[in-house]
C-alpha atoms as a PDB file:
ATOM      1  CA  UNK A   1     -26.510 -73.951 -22.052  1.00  0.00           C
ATOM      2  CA  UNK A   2     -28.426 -73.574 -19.064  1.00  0.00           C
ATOM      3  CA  UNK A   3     -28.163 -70.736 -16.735  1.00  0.00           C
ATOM      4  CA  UNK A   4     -27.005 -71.177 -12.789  1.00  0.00           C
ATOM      5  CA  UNK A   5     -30.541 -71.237 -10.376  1.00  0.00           C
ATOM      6  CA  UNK A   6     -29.009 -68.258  -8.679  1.00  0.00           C
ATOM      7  CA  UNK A   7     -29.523 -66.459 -12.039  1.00  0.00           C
ATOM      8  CA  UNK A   8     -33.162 -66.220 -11.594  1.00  0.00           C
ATOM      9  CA  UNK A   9     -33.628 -66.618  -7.498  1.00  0.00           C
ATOM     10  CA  UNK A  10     -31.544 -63.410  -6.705  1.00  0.00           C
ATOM     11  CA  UNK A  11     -33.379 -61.561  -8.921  1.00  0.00           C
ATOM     12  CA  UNK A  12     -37.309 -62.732  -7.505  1.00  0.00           C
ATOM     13  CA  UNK A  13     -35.961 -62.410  -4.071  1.00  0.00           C
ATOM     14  CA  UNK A  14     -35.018 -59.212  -4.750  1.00  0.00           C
ATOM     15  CA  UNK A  15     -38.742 -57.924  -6.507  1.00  0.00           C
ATOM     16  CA  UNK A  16     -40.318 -59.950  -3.465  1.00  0.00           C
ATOM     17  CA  UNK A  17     -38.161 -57.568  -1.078  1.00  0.00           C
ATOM     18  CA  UNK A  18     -39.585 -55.144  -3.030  1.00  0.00           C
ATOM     19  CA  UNK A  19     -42.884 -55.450  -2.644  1.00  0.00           C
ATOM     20  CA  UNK A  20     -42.430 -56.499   0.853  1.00  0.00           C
ATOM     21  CA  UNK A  21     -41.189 -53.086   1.808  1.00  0.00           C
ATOM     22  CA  UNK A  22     -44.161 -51.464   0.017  1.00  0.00           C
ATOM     23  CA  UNK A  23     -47.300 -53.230   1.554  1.00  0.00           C
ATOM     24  CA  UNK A  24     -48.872 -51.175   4.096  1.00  0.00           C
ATOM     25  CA  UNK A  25     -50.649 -54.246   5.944  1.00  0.00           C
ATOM     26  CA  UNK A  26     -49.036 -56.359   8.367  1.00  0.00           C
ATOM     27  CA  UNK A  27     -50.949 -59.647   7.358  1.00  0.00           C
ATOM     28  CA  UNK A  28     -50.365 -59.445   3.682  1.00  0.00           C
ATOM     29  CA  UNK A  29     -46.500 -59.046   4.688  1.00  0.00           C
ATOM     30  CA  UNK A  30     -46.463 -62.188   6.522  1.00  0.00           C
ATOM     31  CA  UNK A  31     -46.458 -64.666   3.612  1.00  0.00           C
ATOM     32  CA  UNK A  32     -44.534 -63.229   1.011  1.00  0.00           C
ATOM     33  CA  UNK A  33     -41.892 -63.712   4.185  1.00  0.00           C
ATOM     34  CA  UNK A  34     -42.654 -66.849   5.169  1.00  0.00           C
ATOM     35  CA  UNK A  35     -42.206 -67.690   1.466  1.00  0.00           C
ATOM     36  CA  UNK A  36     -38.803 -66.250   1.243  1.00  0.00           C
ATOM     37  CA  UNK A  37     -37.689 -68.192   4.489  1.00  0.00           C
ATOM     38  CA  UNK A  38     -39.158 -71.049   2.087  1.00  0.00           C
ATOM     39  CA  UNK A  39     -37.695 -70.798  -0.804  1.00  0.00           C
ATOM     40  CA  UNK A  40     -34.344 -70.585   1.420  1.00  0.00           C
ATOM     41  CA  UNK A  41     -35.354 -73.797   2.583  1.00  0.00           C
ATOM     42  CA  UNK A  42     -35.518 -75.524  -0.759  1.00  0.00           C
ATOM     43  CA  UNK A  43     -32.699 -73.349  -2.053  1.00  0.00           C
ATOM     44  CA  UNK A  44     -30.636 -75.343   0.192  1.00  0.00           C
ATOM     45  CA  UNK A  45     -32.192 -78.314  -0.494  1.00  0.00           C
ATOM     46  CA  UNK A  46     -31.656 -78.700  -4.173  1.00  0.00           C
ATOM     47  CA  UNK A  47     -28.126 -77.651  -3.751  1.00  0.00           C
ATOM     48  CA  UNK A  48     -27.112 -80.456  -1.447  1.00  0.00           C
ATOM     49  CA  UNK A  49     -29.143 -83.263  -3.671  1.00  0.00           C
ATOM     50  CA  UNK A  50     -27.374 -81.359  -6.389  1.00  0.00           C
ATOM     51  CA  UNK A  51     -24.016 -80.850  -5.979  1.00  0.00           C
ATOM     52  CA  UNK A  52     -23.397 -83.479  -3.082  1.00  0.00           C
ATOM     53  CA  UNK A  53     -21.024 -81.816  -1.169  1.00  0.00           C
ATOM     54  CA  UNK A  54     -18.236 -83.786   0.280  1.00  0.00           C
ATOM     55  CA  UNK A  55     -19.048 -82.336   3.960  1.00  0.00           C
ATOM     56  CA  UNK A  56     -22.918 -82.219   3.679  1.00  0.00           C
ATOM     57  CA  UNK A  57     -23.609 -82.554   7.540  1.00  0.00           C
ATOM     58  CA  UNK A  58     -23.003 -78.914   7.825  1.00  0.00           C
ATOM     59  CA  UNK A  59     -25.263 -78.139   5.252  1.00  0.00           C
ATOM     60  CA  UNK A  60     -28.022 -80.759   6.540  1.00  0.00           C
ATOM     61  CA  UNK A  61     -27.743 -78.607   9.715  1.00  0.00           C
ATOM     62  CA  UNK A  62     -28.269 -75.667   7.927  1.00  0.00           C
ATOM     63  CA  UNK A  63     -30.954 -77.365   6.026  1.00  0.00           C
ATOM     64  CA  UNK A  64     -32.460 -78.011   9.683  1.00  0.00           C
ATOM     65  CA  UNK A  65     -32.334 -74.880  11.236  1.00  0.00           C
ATOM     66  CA  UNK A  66     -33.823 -73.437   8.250  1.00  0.00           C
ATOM     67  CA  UNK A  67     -36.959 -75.961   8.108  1.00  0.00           C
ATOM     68  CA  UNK A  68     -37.506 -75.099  11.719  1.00  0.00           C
ATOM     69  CA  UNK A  69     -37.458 -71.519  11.290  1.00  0.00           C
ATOM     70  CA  UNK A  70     -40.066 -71.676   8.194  1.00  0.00           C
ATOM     71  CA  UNK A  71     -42.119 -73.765  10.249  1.00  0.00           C
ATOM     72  CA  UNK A  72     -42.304 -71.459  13.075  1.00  0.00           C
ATOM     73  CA  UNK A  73     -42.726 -68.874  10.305  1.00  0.00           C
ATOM     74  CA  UNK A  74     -46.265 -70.587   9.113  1.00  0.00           C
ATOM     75  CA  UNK A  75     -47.170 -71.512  12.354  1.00  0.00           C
ATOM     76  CA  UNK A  76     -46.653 -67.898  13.395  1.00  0.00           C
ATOM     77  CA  UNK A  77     -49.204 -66.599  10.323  1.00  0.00           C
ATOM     78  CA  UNK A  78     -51.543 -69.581  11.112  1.00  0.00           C
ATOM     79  CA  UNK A  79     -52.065 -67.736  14.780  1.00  0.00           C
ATOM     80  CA  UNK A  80     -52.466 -64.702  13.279  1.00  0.00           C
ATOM     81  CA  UNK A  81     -54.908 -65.196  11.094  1.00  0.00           C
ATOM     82  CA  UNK A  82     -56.933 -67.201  13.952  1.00  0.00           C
ATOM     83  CA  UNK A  83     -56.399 -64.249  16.457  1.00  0.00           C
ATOM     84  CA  UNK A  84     -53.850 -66.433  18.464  1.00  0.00           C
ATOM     85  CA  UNK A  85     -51.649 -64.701  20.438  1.00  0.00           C
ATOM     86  CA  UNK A  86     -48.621 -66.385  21.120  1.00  0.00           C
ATOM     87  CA  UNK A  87     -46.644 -64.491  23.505  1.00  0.00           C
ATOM     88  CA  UNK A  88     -48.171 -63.984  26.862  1.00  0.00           C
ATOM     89  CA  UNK A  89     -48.730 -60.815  27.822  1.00  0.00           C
END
């Protein structure tokens, strides 16, 4: 019998909030972010190839808004690490 996915993703997200909290630099924060607005991402993925929900364009919305936002996330670090500043000012 195999265990539900949420069985083993709410407990890493949880150690990678963790660990988040504890880091005292601002760049090393950044990804382990970005990779939880990832794994979000693909969280919501899997379930809609999964479970094929019988109203899926709300969750291909969701799906969406969620690719956008890790995008921008990467995008964001990507600056960063180049010395970009986005925001003027």
């Amino acid at each position: 019998m195999t265990q539900p996915a949420w069985k083993w993703f709410l407990p890493s997200a949880v150690v990678a909030a963790i660990v988040y909290g504890f880091l005292p630099v601002e760049l090393w924060k950044e990804p382990i972010y970005d990779a939880l607005v990832m794994s979000a991402f693909v969280g919501i993925w899997v379930g809609i190839a999964r479970y094929r929900p019988p109203a899926a364009n709300q969750w291909k919305l969701l799906l969406l808004a969620m690719g956008c936002t890790a995008a921008a996330e990467w995008i964001w670090l990507a600056n960063d690490i180049r010395g970009i500043n986005p925001l003027p000012g």
